[in-house]
Protein backbone atom coordinates (compact mmCIF):
# COMPACT_ATOMS: atom_id res chain seq x y z
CA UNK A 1 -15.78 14.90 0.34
CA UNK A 2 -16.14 11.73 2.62
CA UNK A 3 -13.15 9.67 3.68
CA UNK A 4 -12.56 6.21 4.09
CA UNK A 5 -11.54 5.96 7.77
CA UNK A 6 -9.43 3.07 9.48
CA UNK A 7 -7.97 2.31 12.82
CA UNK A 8 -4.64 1.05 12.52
CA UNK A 9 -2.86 0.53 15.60
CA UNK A 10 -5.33 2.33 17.62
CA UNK A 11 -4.84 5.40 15.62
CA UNK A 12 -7.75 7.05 13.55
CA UNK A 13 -6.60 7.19 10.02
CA UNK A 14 -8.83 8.91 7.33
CA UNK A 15 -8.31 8.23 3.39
CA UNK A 16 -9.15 10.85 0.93
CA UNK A 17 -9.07 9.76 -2.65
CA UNK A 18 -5.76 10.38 -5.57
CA UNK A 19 -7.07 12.53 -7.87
CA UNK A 20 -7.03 10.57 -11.88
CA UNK A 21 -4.03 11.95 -13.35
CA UNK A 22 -2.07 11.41 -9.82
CA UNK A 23 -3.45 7.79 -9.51
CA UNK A 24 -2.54 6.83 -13.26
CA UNK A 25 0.93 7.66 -12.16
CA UNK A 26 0.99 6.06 -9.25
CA UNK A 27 -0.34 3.18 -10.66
CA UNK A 28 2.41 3.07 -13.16
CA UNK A 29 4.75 2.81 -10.14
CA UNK A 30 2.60 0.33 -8.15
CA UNK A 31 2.96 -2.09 -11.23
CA UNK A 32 6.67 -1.95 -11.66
CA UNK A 33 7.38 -2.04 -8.19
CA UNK A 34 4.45 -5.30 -7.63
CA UNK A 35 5.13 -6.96 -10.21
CA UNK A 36 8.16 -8.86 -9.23
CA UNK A 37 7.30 -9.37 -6.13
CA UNK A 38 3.97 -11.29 -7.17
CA UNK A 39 5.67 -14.74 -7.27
CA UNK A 40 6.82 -14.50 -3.58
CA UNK A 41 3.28 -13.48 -2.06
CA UNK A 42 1.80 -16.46 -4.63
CA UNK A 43 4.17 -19.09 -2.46
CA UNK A 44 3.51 -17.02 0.77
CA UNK A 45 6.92 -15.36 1.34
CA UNK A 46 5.71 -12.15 2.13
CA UNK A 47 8.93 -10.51 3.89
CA UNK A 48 11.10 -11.85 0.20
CA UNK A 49 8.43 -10.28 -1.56
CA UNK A 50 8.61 -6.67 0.04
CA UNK A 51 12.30 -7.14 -0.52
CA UNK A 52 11.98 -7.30 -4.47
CA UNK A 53 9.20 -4.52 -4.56
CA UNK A 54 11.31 -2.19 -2.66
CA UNK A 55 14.69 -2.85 -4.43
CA UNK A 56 12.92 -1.72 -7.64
CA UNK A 57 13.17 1.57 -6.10
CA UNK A 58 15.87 3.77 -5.19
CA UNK A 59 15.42 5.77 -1.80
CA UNK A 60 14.10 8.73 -3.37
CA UNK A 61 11.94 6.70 -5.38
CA UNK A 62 10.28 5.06 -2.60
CA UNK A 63 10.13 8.48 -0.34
CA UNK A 64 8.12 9.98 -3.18
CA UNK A 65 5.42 7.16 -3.41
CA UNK A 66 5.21 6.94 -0.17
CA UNK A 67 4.35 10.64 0.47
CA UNK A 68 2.28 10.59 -2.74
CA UNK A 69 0.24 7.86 -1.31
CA UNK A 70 -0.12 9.54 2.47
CA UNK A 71 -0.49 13.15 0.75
CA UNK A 72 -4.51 12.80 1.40
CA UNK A 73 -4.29 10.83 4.93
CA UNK A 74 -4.78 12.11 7.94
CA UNK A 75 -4.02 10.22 11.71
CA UNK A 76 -6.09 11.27 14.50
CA UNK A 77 -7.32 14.20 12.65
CA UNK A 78 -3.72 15.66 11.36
CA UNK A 79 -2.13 15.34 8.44
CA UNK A 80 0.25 12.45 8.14
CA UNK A 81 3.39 13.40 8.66
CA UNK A 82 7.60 12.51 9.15
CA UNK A 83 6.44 11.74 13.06
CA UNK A 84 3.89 8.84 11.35
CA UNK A 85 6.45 7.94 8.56
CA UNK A 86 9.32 6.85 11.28
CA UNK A 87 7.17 3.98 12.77
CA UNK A 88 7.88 1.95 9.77
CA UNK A 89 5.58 -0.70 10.27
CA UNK A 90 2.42 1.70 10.62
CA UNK A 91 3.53 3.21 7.35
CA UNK A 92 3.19 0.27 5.99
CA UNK A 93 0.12 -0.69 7.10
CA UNK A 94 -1.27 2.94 6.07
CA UNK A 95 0.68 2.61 2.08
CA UNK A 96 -1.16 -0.99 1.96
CA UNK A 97 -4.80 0.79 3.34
CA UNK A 98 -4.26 3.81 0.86
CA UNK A 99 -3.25 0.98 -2.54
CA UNK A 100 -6.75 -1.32 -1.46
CA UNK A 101 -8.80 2.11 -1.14
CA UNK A 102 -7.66 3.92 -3.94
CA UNK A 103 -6.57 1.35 -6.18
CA UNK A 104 -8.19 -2.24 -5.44
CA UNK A 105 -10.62 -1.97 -8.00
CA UNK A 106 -7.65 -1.83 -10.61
CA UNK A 107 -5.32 -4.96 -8.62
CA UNK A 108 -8.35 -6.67 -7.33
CA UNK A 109 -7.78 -9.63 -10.57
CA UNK A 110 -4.08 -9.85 -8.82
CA UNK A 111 -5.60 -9.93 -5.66
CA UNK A 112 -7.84 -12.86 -6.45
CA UNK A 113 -4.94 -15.05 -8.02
CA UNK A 114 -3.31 -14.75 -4.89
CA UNK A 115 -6.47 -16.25 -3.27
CA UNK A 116 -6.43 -19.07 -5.95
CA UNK A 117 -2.83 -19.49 -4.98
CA UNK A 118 -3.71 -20.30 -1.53
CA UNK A 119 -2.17 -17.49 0.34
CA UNK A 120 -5.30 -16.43 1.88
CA UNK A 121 -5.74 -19.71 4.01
CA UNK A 122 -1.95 -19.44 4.66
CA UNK A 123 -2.39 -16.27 6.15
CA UNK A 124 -5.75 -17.44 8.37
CA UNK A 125 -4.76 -20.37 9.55
């Protein structure tokens, strides 16, 4: 099976892909925890617009998806793990990596309304 591979932050990170009945249900959670936070990114307010999509989540809630979207990553050649998941802001980068690999086919229409909205030249310039 080949991997999408990534540096983040210096550190090798290797994607495998969510298998189809996995994905569907992570896509179901990807949706209701996006969805609210769509208006925010649209007017470029990126940090109130992680706060919506994570309070549509309890703590267990957001645990799960993110181990069920790191379950097929590995950093540096090991399997990502609770040492990874403390540095928050790497997580994040790797959750964001593993949605546009696995899933940007299916919130690539989002995607480009958020380019119509003008949040990509906010973000460039």
């Amino acid at each position: 099976m080949s991997l999408h591979v990534k540096t983040i932050e210096g550190r090798e990170v290797s994607f495998g892909k969510v298998g189809a009945i996995e994905g569907w249900k992570l896509i179901h959670q990807l949706t209701k925890v996006l969805s609210p936070a769509l208006d925010g990114l649209g007017k470029g307010d990126v940090g109130g617009a992680i706060g919506k999509a994570m309070g549509n989540l309890s703590a267990d809630e957001l645990i799960g998806l993110i181990r069920a979207l790191t379950a097929d990553v590995l950093v540096d050649g090991k399997k990502f793990s609770n040492t990874e998941m403390a540095d928050y802001g790497f997580t994040l980068l790797v959750v964001v990596e593993s949605v546009k690999y696995n899933f940007g086919g299916f919130f690539s229409p989002i995607q480009q309304g958020l380019n119509g909205s003008g949040l990509a030249a906010k973000e460039k310039g």
